[in-house]
PDB file of N, CA and C in Angstrom:
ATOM      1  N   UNK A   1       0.811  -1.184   0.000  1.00  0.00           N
ATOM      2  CA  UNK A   1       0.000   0.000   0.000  1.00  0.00           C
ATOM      3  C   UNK A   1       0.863   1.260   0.000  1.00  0.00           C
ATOM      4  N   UNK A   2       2.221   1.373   0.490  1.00  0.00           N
ATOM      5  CA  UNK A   2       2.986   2.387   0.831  1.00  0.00           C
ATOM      6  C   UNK A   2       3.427   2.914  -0.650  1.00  0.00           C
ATOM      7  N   UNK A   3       3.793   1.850  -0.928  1.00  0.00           N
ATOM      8  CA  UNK A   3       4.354   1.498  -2.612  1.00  0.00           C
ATOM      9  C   UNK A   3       3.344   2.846  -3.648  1.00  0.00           C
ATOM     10  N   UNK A   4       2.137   2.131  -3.328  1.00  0.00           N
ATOM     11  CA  UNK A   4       0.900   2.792  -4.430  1.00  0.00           C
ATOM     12  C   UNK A   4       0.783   3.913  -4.197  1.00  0.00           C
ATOM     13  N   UNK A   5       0.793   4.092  -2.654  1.00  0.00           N
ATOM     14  CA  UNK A   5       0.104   5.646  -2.279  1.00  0.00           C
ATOM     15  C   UNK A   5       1.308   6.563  -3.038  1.00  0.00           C
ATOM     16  N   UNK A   6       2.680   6.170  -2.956  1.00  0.00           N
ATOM     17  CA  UNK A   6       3.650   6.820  -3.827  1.00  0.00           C
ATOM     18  C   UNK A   6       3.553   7.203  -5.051  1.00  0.00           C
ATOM     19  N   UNK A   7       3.150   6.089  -5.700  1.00  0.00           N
ATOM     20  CA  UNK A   7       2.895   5.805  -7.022  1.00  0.00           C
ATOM     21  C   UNK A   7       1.742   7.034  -7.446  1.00  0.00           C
ATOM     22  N   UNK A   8       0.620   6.435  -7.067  1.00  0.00           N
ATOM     23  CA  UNK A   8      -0.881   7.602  -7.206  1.00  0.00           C
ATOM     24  C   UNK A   8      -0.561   9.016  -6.677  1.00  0.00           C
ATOM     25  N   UNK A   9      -0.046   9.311  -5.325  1.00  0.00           N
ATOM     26  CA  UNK A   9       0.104  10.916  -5.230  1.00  0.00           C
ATOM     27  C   UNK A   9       1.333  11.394  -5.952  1.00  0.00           C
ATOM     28  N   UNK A  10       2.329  10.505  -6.114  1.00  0.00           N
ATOM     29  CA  UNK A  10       3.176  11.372  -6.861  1.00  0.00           C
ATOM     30  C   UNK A  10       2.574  11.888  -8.270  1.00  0.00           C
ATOM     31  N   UNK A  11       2.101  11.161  -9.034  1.00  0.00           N
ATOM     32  CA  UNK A  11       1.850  11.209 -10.240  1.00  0.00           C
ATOM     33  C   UNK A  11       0.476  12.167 -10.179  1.00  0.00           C
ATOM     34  N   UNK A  12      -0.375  12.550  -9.266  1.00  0.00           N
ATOM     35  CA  UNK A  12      -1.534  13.652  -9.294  1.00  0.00           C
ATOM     36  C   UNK A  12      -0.832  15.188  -8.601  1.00  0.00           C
ATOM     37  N   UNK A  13       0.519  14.557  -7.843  1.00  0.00           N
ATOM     38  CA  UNK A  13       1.270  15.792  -7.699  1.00  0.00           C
ATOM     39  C   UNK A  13       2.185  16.488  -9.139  1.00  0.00           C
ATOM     40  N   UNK A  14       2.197  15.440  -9.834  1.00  0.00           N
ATOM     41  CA  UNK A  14       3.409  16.437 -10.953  1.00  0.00           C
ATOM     42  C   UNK A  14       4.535  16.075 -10.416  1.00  0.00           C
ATOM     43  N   UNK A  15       4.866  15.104  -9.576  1.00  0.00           N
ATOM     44  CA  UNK A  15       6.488  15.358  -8.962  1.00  0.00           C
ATOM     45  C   UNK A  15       6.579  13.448  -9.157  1.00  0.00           C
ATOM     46  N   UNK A  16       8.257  13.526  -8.865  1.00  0.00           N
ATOM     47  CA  UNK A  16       8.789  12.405  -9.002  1.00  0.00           C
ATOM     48  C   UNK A  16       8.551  11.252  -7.567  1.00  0.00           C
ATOM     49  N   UNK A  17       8.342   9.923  -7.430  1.00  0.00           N
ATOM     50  CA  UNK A  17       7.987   9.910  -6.747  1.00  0.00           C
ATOM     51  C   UNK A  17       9.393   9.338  -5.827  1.00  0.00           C
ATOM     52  N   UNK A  18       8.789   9.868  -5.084  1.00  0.00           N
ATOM     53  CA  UNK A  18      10.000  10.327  -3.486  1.00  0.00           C
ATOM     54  C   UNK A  18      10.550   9.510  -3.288  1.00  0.00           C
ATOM     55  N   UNK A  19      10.192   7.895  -2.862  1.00  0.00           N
ATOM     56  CA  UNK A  19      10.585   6.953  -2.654  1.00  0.00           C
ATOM     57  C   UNK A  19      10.918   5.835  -3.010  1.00  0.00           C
ATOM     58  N   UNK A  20      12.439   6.093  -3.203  1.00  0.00           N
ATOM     59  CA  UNK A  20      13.109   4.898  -3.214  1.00  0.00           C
ATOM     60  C   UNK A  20      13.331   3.735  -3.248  1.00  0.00           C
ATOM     61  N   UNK A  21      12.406   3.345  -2.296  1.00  0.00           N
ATOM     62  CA  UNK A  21      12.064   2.182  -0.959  1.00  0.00           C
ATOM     63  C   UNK A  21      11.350   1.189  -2.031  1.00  0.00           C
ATOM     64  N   UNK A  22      11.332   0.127  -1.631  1.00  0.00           N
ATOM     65  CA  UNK A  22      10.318  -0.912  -2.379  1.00  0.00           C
ATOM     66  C   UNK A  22      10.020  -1.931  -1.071  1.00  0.00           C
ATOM     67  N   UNK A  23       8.823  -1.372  -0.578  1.00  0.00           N
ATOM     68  CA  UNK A  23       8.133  -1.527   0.856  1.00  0.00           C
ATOM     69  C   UNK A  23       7.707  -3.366   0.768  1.00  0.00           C
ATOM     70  N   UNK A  24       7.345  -3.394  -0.344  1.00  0.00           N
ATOM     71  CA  UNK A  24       7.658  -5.246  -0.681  1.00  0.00           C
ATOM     72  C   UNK A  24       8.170  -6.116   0.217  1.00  0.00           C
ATOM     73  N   UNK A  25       9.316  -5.712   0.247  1.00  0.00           N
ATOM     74  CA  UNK A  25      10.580  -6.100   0.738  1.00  0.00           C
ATOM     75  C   UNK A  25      10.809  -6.089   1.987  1.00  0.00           C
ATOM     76  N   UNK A  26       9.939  -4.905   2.657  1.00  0.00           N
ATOM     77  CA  UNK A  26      10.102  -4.426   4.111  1.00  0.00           C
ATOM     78  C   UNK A  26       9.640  -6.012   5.038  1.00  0.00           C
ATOM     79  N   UNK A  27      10.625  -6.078   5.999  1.00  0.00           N
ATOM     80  CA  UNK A  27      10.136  -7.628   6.888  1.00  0.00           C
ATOM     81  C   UNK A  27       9.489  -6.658   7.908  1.00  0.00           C
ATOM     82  N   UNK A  28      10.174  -5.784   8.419  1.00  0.00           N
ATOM     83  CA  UNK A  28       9.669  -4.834  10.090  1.00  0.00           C
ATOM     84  C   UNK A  28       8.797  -4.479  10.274  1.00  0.00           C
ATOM     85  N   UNK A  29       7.924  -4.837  11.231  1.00  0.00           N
ATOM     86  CA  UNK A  29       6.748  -4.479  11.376  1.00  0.00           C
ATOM     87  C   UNK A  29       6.645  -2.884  11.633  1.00  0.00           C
ATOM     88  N   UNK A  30       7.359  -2.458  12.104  1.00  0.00           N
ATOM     89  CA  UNK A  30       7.688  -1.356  12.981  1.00  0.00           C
ATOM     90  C   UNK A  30       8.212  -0.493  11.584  1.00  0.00           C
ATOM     91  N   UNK A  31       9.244  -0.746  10.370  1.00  0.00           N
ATOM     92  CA  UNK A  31       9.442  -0.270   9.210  1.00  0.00           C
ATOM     93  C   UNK A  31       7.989   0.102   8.587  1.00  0.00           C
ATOM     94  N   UNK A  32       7.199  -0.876   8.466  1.00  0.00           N
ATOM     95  CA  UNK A  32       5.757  -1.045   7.644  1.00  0.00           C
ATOM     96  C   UNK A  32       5.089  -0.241   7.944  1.00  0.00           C
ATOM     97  N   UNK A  33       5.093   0.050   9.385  1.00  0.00           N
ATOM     98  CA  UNK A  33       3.557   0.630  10.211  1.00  0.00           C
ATOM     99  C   UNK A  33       4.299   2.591   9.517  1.00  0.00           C
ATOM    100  N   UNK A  34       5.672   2.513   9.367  1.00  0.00           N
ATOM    101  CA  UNK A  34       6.386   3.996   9.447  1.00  0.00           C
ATOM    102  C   UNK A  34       5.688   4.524   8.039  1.00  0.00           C
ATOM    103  N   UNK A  35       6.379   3.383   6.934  1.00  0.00           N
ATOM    104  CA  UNK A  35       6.178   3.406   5.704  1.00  0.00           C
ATOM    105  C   UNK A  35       4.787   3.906   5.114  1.00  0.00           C
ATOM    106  N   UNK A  36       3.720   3.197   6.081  1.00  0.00           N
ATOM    107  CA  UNK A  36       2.325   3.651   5.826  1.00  0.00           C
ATOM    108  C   UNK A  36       2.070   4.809   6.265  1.00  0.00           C
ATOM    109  N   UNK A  37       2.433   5.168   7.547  1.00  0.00           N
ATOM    110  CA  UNK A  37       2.364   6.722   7.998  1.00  0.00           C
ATOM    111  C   UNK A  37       2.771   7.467   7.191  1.00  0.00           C
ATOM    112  N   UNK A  38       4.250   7.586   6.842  1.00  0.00           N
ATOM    113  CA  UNK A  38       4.807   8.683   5.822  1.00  0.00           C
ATOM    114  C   UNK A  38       4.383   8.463   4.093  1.00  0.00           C
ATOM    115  N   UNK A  39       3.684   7.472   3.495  1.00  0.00           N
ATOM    116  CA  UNK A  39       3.047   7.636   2.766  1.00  0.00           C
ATOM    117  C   UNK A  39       1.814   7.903   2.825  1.00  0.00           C
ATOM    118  N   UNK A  40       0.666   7.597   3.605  1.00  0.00           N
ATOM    119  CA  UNK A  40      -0.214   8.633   4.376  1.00  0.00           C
ATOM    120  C   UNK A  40       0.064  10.606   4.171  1.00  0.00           C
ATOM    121  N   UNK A  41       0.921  10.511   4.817  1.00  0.00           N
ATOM    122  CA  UNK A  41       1.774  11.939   4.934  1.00  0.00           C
ATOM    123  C   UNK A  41       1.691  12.413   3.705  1.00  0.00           C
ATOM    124  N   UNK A  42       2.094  12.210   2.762  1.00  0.00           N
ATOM    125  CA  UNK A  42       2.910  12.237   1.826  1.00  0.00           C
ATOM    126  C   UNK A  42       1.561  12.845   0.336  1.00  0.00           C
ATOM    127  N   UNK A  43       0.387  11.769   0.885  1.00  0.00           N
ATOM    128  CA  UNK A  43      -0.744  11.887   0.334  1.00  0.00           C
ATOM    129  C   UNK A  43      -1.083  13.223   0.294  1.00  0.00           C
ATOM    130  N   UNK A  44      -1.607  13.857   1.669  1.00  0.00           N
ATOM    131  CA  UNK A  44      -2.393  14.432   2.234  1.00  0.00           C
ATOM    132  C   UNK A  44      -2.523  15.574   1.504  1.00  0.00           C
ATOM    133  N   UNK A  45      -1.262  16.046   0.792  1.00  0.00           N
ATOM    134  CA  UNK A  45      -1.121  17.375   0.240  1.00  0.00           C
ATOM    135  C   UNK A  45      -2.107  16.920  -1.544  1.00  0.00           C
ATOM    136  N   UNK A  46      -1.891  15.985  -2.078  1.00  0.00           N
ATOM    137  CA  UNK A  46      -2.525  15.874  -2.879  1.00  0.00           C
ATOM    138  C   UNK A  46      -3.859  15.682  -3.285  1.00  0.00           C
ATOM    139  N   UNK A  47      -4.053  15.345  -1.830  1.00  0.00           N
ATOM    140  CA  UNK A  47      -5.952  15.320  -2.165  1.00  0.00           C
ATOM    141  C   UNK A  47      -6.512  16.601  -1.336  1.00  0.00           C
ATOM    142  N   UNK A  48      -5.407  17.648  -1.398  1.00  0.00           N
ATOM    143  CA  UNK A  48      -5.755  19.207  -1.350  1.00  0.00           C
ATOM    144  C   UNK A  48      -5.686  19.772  -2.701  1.00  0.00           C
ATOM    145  N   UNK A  49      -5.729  19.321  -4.139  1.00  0.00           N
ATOM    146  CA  UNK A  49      -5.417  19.704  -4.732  1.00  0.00           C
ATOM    147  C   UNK A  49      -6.442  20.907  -5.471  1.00  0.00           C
ATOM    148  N   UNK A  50      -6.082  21.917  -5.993  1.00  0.00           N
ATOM    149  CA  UNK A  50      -6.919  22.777  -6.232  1.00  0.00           C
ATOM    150  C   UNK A  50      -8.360  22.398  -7.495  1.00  0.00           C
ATOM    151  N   UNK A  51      -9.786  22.591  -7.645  1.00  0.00           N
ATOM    152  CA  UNK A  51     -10.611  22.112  -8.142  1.00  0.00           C
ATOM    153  C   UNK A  51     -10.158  22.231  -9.123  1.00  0.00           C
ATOM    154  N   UNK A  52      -9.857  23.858  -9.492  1.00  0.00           N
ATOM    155  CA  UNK A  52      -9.092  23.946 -11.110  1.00  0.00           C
ATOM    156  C   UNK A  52      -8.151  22.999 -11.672  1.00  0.00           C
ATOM    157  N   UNK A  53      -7.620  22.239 -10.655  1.00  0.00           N
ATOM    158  CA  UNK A  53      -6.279  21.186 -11.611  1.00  0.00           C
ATOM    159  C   UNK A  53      -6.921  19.483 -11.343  1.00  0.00           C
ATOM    160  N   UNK A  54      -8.114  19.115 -10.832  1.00  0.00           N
ATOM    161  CA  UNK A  54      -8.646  18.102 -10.370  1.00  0.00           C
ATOM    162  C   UNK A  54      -8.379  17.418 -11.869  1.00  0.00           C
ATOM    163  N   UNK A  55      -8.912  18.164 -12.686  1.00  0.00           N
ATOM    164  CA  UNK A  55      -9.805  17.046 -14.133  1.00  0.00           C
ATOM    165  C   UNK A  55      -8.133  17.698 -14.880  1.00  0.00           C
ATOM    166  N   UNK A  56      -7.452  17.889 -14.728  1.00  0.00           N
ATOM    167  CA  UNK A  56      -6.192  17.867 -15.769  1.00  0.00           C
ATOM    168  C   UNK A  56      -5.645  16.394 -16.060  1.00  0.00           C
ATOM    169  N   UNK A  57      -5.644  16.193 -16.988  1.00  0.00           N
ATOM    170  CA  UNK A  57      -4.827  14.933 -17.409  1.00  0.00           C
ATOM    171  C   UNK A  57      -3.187  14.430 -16.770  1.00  0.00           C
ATOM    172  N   UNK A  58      -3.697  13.188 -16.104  1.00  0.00           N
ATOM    173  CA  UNK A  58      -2.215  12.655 -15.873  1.00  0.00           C
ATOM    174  C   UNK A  58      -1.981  10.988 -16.900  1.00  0.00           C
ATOM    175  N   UNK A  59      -1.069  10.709 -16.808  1.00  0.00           N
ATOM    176  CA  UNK A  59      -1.024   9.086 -16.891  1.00  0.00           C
ATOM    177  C   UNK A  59       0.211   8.387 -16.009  1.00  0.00           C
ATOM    178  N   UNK A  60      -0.767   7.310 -15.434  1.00  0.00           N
ATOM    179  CA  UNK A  60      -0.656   6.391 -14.569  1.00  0.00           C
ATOM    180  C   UNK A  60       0.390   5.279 -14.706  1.00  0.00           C
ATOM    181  N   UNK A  61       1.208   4.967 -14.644  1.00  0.00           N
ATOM    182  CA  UNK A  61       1.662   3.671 -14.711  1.00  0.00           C
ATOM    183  C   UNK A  61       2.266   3.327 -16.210  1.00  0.00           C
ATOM    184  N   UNK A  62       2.539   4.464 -16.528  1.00  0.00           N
ATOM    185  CA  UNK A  62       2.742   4.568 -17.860  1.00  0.00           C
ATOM    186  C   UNK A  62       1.634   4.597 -18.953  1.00  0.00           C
ATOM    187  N   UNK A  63       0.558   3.779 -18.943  1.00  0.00           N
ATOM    188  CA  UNK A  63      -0.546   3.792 -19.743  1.00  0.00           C
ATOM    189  C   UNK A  63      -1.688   4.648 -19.849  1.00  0.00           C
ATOM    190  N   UNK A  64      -2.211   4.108 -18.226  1.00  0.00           N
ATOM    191  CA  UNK A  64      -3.462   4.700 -18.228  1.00  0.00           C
ATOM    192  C   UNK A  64      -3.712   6.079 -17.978  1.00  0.00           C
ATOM    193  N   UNK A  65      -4.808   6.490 -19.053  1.00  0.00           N
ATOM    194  CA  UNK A  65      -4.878   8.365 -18.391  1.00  0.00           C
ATOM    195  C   UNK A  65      -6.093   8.770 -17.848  1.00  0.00           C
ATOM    196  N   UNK A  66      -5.591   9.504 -16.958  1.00  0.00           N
ATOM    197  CA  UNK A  66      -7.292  10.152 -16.700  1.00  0.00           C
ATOM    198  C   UNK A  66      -7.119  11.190 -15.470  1.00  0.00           C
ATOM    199  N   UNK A  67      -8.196  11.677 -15.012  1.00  0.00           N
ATOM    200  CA  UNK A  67      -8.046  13.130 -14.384  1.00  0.00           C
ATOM    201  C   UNK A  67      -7.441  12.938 -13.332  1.00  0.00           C
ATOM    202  N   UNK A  68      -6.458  14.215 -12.000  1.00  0.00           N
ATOM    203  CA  UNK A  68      -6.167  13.682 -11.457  1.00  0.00           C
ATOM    204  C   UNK A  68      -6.937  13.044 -10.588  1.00  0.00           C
ATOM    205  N   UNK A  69      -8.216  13.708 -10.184  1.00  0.00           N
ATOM    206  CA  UNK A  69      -9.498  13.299  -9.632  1.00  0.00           C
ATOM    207  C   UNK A  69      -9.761  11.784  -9.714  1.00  0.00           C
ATOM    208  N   UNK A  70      -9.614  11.240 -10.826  1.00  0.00           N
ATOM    209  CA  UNK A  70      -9.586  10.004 -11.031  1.00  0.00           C
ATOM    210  C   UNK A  70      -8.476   9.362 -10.617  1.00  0.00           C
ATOM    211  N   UNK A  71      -7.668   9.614 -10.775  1.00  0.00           N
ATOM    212  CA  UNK A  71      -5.984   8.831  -9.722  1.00  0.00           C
ATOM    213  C   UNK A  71      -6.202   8.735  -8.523  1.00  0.00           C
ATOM    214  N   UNK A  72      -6.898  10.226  -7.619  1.00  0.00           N
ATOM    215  CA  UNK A  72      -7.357  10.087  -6.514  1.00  0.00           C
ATOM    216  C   UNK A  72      -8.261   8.702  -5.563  1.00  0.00           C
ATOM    217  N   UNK A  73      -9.105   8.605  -6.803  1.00  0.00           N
ATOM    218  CA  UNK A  73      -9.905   7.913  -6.244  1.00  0.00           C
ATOM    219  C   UNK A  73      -9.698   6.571  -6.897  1.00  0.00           C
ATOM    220  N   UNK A  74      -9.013   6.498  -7.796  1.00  0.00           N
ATOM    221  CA  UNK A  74      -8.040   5.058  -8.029  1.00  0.00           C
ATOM    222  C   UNK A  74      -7.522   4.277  -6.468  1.00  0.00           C
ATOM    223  N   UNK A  75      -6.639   5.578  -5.460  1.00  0.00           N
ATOM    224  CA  UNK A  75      -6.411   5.332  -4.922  1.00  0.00           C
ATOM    225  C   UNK A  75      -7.176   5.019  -3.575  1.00  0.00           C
ATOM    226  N   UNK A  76      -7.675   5.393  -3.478  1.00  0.00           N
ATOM    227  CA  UNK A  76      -8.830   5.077  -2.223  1.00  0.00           C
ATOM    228  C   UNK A  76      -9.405   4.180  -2.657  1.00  0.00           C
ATOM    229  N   UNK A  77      -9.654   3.526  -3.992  1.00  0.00           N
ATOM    230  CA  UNK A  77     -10.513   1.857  -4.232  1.00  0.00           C
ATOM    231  C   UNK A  77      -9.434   0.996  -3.795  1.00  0.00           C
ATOM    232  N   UNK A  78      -8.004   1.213  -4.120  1.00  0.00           N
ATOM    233  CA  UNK A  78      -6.718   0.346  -3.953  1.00  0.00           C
ATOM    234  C   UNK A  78      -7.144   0.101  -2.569  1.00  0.00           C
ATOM    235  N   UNK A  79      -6.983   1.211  -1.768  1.00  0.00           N
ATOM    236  CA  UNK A  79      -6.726   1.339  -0.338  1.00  0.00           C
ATOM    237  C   UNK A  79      -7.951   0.541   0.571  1.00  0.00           C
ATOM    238  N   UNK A  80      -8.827   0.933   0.454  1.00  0.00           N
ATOM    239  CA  UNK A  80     -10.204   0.197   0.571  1.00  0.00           C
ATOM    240  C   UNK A  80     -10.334  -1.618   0.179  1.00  0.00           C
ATOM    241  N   UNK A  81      -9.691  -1.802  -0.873  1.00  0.00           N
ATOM    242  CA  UNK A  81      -9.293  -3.301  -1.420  1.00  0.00           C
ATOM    243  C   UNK A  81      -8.308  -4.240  -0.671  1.00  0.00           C
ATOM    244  N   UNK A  82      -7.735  -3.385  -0.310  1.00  0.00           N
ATOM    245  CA  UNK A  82      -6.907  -3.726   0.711  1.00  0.00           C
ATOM    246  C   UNK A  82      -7.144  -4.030   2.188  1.00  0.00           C
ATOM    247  N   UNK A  83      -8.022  -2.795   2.798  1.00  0.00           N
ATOM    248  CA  UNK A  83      -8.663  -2.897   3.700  1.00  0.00           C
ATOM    249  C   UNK A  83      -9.337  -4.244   3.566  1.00  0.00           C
ATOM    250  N   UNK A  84      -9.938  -4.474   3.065  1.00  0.00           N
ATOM    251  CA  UNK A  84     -11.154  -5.890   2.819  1.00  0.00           C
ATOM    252  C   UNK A  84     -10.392  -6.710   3.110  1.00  0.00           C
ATOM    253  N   UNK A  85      -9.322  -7.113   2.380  1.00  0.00           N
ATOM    254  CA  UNK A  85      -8.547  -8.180   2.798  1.00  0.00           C
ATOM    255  C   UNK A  85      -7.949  -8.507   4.398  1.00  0.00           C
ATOM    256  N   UNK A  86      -7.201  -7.342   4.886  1.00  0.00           N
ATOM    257  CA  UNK A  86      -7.387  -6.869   5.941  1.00  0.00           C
ATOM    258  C   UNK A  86      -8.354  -7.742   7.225  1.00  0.00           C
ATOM    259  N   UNK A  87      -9.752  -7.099   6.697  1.00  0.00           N
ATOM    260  CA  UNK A  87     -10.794  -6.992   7.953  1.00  0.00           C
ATOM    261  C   UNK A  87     -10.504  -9.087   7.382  1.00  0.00           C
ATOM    262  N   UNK A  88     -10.747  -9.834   6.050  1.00  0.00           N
ATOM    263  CA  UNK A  88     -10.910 -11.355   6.173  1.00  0.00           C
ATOM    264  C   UNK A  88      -9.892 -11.981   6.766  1.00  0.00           C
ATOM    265  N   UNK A  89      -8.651 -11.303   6.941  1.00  0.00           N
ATOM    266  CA  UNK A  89      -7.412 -11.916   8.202  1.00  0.00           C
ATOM    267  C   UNK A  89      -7.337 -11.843   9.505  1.00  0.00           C
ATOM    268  N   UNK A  90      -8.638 -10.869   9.876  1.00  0.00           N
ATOM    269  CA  UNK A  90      -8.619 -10.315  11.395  1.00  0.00           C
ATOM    270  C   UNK A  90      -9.947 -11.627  11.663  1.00  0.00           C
ATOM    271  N   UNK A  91     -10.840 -11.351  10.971  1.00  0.00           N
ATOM    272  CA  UNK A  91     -11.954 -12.366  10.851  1.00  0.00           C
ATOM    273  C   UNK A  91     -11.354 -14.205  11.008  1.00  0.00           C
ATOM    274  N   UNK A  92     -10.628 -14.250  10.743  1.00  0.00           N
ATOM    275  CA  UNK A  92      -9.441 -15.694  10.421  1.00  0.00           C
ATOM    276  C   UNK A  92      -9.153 -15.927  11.710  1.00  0.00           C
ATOM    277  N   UNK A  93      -8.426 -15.148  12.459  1.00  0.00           N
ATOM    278  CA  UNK A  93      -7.872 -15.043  13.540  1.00  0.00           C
ATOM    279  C   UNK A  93      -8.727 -14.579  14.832  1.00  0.00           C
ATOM    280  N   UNK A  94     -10.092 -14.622  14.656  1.00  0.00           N
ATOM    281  CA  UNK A  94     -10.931 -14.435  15.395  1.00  0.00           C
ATOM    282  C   UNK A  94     -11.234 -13.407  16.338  1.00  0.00           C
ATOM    283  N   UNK A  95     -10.735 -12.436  15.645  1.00  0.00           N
ATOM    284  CA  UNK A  95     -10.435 -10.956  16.125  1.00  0.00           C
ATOM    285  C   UNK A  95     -11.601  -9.992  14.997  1.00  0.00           C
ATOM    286  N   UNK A  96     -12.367  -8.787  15.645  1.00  0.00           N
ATOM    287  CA  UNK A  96     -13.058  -8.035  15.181  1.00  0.00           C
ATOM    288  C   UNK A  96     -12.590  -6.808  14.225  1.00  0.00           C
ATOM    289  N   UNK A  97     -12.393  -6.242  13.727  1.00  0.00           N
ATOM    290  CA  UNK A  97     -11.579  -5.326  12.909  1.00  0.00           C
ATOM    291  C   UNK A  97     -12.030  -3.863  13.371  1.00  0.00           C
ATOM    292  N   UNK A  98     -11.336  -2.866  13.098  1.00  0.00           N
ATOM    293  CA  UNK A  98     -11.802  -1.260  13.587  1.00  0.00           C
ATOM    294  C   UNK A  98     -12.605  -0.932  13.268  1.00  0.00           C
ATOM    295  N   UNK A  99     -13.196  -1.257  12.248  1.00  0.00           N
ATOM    296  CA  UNK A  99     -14.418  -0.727  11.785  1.00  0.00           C
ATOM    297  C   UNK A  99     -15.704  -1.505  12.126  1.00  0.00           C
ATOM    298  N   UNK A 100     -15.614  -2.532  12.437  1.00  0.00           N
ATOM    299  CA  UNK A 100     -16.970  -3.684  13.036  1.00  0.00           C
ATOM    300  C   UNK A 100     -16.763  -3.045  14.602  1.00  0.00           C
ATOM    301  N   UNK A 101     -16.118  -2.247  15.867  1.00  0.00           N
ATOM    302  CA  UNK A 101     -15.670  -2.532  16.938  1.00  0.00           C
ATOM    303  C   UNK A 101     -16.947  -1.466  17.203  1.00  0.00           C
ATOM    304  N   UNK A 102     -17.340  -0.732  16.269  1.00  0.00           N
ATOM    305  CA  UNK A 102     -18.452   0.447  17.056  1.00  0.00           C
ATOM    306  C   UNK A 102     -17.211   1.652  17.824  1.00  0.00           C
ATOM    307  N   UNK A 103     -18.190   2.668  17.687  1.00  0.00           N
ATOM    308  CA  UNK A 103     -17.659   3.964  17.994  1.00  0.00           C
ATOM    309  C   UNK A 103     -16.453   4.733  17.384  1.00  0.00           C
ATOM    310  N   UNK A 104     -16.502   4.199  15.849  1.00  0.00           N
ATOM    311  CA  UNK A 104     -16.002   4.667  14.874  1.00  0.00           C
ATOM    312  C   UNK A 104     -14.584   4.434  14.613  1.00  0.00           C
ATOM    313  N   UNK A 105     -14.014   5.087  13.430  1.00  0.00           N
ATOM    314  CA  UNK A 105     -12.199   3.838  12.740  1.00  0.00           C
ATOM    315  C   UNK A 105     -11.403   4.791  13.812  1.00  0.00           C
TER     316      UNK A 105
END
C-alpha cells in the first residue's frame, strides 16, 4: 500500500515519486507501520489539490490516463481493497476489525 500511495500521489502531484524504498521487501513491522504513515503523509497534500487542476490529465503507470481526480480515487478503491482483505485476516484469527468494533475507525 505504501508502494501505491507513492505511485498515485506522486503522479496527481506532478512530482517524481520520493521513494526509493520498495516496501515489498520491508520484513519490520515497525518499518511497515512507518512506511504507511509517511506515505499517508505524503498523500495528504494531494488530495488538497486545487478544483481547477482536479480534471487535468495525468497518466498512470505509464498507460493509463485520466483526471487527477480520477488517480485520486483510483487510490482510495486500492486502499479500501486492501482494507477488505485486511478486515478477512482479522476475521481468520478471530479478532473483530476497527471498523466492526463500534464507535467509529
Amino acid at each position: 500500500m505504501a508502494n501505491a500511495n507513492y505511485l498515485f500521489c506522486s503522479t496527481v502531484k506532478g512530482e517524481e515519486n520520493p521513494s526509493a524504498s520498495d516496501f515489498e521487501k520491508t520484513t519490520s513491522k515497525a518499518a511497515l507501520v512507518q512506511a504507511l504513515k509517511d506515505a499517508f503523509a505524503y498523500c495528504d497534500t494531494a488530495y488538497q489539490i486545487a478544483d481547477m487542476k482536479a480534471m487535468e490529465e495525468v497518466t498512470l503507470m505509464g498507460s493509463m490516463k485520466g483526471s487527477r481526480l480520477w488517480a485520486l480515487v483510483f487510490n482510495v478503491a486500492h486502499n479500501n481493497e486492501h482494507y477488505g482483505n485486511v478486515v478477512t485476516y482479522f476475521r481468520l484469527k478471530g479478532m473483530v476489525p476497527p471498523s466492526s468494533q463500534g464507535g467509529g475507525m
